[in-house]
N, C-alpha and C. Protein backbone atom coordinates (compact mmCIF):
# COMPACT_ATOMS: atom_id res chain seq x y z
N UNK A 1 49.88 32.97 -4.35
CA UNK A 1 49.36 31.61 -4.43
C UNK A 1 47.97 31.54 -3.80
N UNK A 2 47.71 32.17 -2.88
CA UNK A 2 46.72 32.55 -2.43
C UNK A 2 45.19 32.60 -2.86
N UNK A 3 45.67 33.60 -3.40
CA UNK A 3 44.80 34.37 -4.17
C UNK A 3 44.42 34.03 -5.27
N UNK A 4 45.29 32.94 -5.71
CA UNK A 4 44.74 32.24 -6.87
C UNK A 4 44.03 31.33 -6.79
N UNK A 5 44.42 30.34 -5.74
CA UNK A 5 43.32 29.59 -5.04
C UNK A 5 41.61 30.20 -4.64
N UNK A 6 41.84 31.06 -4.27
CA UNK A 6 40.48 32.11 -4.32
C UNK A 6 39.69 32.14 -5.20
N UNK A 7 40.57 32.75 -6.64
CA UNK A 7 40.23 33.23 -7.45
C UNK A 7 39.51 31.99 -8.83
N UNK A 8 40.20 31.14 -8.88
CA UNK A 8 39.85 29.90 -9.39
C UNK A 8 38.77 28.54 -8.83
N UNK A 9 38.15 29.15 -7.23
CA UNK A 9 37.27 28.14 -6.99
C UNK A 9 37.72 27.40 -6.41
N UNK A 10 39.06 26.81 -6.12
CA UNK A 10 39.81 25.84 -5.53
C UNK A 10 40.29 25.59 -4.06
N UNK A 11 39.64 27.12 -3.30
CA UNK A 11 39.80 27.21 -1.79
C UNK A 11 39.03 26.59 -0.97
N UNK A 12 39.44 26.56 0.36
CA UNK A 12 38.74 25.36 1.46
C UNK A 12 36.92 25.83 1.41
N UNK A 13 36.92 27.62 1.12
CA UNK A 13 35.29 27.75 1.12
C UNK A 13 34.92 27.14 0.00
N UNK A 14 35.49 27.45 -1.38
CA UNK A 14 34.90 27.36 -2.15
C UNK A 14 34.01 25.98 -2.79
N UNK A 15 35.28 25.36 -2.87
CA UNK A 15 35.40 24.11 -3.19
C UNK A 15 34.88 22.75 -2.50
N UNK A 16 34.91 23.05 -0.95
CA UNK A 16 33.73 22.23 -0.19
C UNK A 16 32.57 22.57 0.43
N UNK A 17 32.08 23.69 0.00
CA UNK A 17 31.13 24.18 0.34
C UNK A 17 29.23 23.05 -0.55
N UNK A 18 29.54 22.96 -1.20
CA UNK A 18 28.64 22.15 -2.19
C UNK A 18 28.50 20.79 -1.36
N UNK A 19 29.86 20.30 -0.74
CA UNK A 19 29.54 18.82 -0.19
C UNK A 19 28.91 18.72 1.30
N UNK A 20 28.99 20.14 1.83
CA UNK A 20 28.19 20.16 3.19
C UNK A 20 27.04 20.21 2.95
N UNK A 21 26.57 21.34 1.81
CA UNK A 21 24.49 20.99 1.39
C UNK A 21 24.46 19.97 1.41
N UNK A 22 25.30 19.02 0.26
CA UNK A 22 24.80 17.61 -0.07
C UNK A 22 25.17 16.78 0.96
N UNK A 23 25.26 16.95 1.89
CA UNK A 23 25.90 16.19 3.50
C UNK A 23 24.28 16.51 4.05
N UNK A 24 24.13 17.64 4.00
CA UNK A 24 22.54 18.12 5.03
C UNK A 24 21.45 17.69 4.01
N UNK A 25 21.05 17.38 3.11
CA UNK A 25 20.10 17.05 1.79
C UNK A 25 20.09 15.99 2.54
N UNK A 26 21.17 14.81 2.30
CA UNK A 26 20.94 13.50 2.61
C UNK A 26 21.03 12.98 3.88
N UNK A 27 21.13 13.50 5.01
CA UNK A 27 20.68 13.76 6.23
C UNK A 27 19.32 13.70 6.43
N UNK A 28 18.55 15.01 6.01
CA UNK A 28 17.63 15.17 5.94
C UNK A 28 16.04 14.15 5.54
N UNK A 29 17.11 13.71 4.15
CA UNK A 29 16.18 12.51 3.31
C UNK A 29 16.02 11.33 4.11
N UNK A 30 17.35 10.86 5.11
CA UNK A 30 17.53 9.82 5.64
C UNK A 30 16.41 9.70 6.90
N UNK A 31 16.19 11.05 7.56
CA UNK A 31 15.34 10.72 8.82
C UNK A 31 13.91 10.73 8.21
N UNK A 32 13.96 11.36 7.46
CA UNK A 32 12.61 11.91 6.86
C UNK A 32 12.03 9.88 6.60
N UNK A 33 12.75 9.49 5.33
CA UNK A 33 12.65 7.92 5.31
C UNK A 33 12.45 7.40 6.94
N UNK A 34 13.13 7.37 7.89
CA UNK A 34 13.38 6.53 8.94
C UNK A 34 11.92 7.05 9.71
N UNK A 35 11.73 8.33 9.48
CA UNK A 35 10.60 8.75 10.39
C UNK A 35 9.51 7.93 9.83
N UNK A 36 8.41 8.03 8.71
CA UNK A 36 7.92 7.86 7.79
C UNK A 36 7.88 6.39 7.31
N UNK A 37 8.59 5.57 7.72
CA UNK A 37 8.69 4.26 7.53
C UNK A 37 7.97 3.84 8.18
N UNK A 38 7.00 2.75 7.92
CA UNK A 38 5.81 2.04 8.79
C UNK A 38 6.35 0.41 8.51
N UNK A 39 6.60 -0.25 8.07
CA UNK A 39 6.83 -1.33 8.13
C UNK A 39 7.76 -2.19 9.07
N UNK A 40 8.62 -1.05 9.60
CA UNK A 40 9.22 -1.96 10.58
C UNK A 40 8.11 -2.21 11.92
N UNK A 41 7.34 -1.31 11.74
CA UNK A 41 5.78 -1.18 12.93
C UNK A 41 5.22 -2.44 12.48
N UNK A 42 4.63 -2.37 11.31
CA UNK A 42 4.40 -3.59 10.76
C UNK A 42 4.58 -4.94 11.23
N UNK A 43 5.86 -5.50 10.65
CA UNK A 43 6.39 -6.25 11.14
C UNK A 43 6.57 -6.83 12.73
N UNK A 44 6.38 -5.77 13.66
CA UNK A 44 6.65 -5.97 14.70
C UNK A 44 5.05 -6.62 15.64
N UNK A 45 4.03 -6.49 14.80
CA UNK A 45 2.76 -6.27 15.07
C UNK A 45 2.15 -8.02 14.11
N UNK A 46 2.85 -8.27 13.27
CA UNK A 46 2.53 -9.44 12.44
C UNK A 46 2.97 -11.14 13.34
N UNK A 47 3.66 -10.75 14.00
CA UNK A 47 3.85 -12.24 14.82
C UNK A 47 2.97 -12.39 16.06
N UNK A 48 2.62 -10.88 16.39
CA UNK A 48 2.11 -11.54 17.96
C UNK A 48 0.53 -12.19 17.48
N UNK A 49 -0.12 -12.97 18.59
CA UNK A 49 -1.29 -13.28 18.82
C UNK A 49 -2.59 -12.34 19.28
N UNK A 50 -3.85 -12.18 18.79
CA UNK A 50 -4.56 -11.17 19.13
C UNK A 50 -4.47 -11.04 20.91
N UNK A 51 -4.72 -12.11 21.28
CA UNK A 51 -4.59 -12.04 22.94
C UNK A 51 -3.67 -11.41 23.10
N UNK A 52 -2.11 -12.00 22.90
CA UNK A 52 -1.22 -10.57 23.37
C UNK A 52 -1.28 -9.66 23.13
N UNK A 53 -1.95 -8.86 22.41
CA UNK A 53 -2.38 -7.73 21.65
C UNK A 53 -3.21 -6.63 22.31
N UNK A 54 -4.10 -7.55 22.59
CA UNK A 54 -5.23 -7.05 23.73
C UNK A 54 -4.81 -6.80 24.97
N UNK A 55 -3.77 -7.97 25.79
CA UNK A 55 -2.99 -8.10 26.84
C UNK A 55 -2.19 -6.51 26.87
N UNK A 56 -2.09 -6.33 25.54
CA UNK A 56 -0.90 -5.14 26.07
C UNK A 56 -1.66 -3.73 25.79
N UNK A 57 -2.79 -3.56 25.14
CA UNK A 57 -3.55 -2.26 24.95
C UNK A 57 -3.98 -1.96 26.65
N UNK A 58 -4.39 -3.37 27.44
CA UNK A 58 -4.93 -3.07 28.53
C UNK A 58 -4.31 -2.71 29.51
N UNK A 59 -2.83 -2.73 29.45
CA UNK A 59 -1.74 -2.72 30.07
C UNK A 59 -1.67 -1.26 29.71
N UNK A 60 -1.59 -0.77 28.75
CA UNK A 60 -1.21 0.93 28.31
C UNK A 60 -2.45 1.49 28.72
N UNK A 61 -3.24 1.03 29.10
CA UNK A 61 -4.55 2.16 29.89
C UNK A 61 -5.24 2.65 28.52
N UNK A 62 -5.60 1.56 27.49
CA UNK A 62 -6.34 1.96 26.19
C UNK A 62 -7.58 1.31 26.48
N UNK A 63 -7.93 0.54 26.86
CA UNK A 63 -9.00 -0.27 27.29
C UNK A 63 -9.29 -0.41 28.79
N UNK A 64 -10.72 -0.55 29.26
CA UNK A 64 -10.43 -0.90 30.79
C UNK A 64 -10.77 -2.62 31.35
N UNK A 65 -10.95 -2.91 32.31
CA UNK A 65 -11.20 -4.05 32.13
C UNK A 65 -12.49 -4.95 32.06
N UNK A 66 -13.55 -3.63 31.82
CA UNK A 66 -14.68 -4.47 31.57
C UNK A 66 -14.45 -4.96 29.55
N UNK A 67 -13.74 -4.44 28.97
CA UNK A 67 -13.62 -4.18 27.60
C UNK A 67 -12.45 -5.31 27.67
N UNK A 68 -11.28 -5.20 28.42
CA UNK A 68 -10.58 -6.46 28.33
C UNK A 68 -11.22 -7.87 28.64
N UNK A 69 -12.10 -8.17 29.66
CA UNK A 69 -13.17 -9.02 29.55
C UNK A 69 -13.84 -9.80 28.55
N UNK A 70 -14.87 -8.60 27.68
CA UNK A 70 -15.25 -8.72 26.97
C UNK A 70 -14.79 -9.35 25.59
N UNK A 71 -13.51 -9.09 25.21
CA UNK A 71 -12.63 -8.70 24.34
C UNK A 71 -11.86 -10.52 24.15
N UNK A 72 -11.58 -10.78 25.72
CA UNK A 72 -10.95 -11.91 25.81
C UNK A 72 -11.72 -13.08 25.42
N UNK A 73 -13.24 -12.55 25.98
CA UNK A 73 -14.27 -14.15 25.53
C UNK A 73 -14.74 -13.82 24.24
N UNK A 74 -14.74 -13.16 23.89
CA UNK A 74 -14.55 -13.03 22.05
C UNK A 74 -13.35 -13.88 21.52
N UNK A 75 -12.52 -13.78 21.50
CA UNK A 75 -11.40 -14.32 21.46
C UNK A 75 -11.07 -15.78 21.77
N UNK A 76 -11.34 -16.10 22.64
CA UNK A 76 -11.58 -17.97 22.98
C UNK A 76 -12.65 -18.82 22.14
């Protein structure tokens, strides 16, 4: 009985071996999408106000504060 299972394709290697690639394919596709996706960035960037914007570059040490200064009376 065995061996027929073997022999016909129908064993635990045989037979699910195809659905683990296609398990890792779409794995793969899924982060690849999730990585690669910009719109949820997007979105997250579309409600605030330029001031908070500025508020928070200067906060991450992207600007200093003669440029936050500057930046702010532009802005008013």
């Amino acid at each position: 009985m065995l061996h027929y299972l073997h022999v016909h394709g129908h064993g635990w290697g045989m037979g699910w071996g195809w659905v683990v690639g296609l398990l890792i394919i779409v794995v793969l596709i899924w982060l690849l999408v999730k990585t690669f996706n910009r719109t949820g960035l997007s979105k997250a960037t579309e409600n605030k106000k330029p001031l908070d914007i500025l508020k928070e570059r200067y906060a991450k040490g992207e600007i200093n504060k003669e440029e936050f200064e500057e930046r702010k009376k532009i802005l008013s």
